[in-house]
Protein backbone atom coordinates (compact mmCIF):
# COMPACT_ATOMS: atom_id res chain seq x y z
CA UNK A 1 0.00 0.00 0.00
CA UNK A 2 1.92 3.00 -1.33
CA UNK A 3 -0.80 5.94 -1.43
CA UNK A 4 -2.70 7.39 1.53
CA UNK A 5 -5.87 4.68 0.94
CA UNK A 6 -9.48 5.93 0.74
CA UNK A 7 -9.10 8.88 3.27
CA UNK A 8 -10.73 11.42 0.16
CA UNK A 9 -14.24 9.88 0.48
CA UNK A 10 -14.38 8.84 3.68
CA UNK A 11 -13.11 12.73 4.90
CA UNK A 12 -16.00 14.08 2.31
CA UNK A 13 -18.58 12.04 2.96
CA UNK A 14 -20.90 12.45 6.33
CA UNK A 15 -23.84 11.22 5.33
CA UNK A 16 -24.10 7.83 6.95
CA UNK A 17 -23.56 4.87 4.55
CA UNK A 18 -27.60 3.80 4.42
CA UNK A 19 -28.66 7.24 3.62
CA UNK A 20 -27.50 7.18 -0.07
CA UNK A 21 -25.84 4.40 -2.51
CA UNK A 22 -22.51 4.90 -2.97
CA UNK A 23 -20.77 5.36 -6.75
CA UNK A 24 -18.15 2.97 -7.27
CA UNK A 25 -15.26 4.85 -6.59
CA UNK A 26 -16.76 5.83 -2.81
CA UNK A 27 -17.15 2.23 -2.16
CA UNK A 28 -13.69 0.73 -3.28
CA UNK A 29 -12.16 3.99 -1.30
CA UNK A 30 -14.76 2.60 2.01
CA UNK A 31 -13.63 -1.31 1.19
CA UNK A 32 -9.67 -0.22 1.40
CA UNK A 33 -10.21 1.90 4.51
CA UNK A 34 -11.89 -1.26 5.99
CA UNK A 35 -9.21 -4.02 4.51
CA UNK A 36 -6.29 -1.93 6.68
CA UNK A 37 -8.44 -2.30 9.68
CA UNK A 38 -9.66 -5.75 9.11
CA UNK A 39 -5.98 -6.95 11.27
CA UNK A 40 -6.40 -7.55 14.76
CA UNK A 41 -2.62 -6.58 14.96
CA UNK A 42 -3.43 -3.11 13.85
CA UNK A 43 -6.63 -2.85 15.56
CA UNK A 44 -4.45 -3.40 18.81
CA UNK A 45 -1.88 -0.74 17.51
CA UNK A 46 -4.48 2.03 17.18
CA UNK A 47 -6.03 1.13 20.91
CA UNK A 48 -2.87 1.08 22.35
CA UNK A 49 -1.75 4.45 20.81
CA UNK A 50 -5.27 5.73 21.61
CA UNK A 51 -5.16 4.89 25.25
CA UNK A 52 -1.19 5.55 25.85
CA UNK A 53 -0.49 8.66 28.18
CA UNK A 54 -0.45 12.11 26.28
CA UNK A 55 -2.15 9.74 23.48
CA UNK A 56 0.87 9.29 21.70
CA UNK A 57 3.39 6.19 21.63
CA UNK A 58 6.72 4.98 20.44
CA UNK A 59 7.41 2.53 18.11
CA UNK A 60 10.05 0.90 20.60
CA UNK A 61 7.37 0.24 23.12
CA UNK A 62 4.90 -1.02 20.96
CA UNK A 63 6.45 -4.43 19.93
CA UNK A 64 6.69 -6.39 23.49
CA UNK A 65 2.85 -5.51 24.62
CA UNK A 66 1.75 -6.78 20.65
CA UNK A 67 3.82 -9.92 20.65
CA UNK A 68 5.35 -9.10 17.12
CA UNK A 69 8.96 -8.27 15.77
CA UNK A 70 9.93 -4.76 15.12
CA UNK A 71 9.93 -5.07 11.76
CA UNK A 72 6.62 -6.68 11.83
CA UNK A 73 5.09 -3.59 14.04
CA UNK A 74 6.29 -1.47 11.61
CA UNK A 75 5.52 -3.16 8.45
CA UNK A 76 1.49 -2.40 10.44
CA UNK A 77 1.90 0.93 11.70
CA UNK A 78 3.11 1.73 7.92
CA UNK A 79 0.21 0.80 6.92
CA UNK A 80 -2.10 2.62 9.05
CA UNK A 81 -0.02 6.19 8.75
CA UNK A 82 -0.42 5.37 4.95
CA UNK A 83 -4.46 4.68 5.14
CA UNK A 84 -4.66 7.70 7.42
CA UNK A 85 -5.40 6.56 10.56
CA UNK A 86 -1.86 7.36 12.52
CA UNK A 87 0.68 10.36 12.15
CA UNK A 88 4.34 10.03 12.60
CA UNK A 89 6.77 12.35 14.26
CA UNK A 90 10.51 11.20 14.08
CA UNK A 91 12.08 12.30 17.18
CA UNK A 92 15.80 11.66 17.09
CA UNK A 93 15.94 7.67 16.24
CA UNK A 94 12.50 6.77 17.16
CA UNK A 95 9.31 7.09 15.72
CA UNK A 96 6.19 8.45 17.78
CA UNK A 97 2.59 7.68 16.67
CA UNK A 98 -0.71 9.38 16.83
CA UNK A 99 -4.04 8.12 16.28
CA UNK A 100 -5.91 10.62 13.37
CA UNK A 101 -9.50 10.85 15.57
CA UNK A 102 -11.36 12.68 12.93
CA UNK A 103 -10.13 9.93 10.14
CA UNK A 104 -11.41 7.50 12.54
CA UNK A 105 -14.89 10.11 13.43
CA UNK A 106 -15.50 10.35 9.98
CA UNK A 107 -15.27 6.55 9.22
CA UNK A 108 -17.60 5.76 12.23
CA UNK A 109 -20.18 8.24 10.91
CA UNK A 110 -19.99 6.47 7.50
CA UNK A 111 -21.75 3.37 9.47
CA UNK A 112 -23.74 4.67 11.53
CA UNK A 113 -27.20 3.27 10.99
């Protein structure tokens, strides 16, 4: 996953996902949004950076609590600064992550029933 995934429609749109059909484009830019969270490994990376203190988190302590190797932690976090859903701040050799709550906002409104 090179390109920032699906974060044009999903930022645009707040009308919740049953209140109109969505054009093709929308719906393959929903469907990749949901593919990068469909990992339970990345789900965990987004709570844990949600709920560390100052809601922020470095890569280094990120790869005992998950269980994974630091190259596999950051092959996922990667992914999820690429889809939109973290930041990245490179602070001397480590990397500190952020979780993007409006990405996240604005993909829970899409569902909303």
């Amino acid at each position: 996953m090179g390109a920032r995934v699906g974060t044009t429609a999903v930022r645009e749109c707040c009308a919740p996902l049953t209140s109109s059909v969505l054009d093709e484009a929308a719906a393959v830019e929903l469907a990749e949004s949901l593919k990068v969270l469909a990992d339970p490994a990345r789900l965990r990376l987004l709570s844990m950076i949600a709920a560390a203190e100052g809601g922020e988190a470095c890569a280094c302590d990120l790869t005992e609590p998950l269980g994974r190797s630091q190259p596999t932690v950051s092959h996922h976090l990667s992914v999820l600064v690429d889809a939109g859903f973290l930041t990245r701040e490179k602070r001397g050799r480590w990397a500190w992550f952020r979780v993007e709550r409006e990405r996240l906002q604005a993909l829970g409104s899409l569902l909303d029933v």
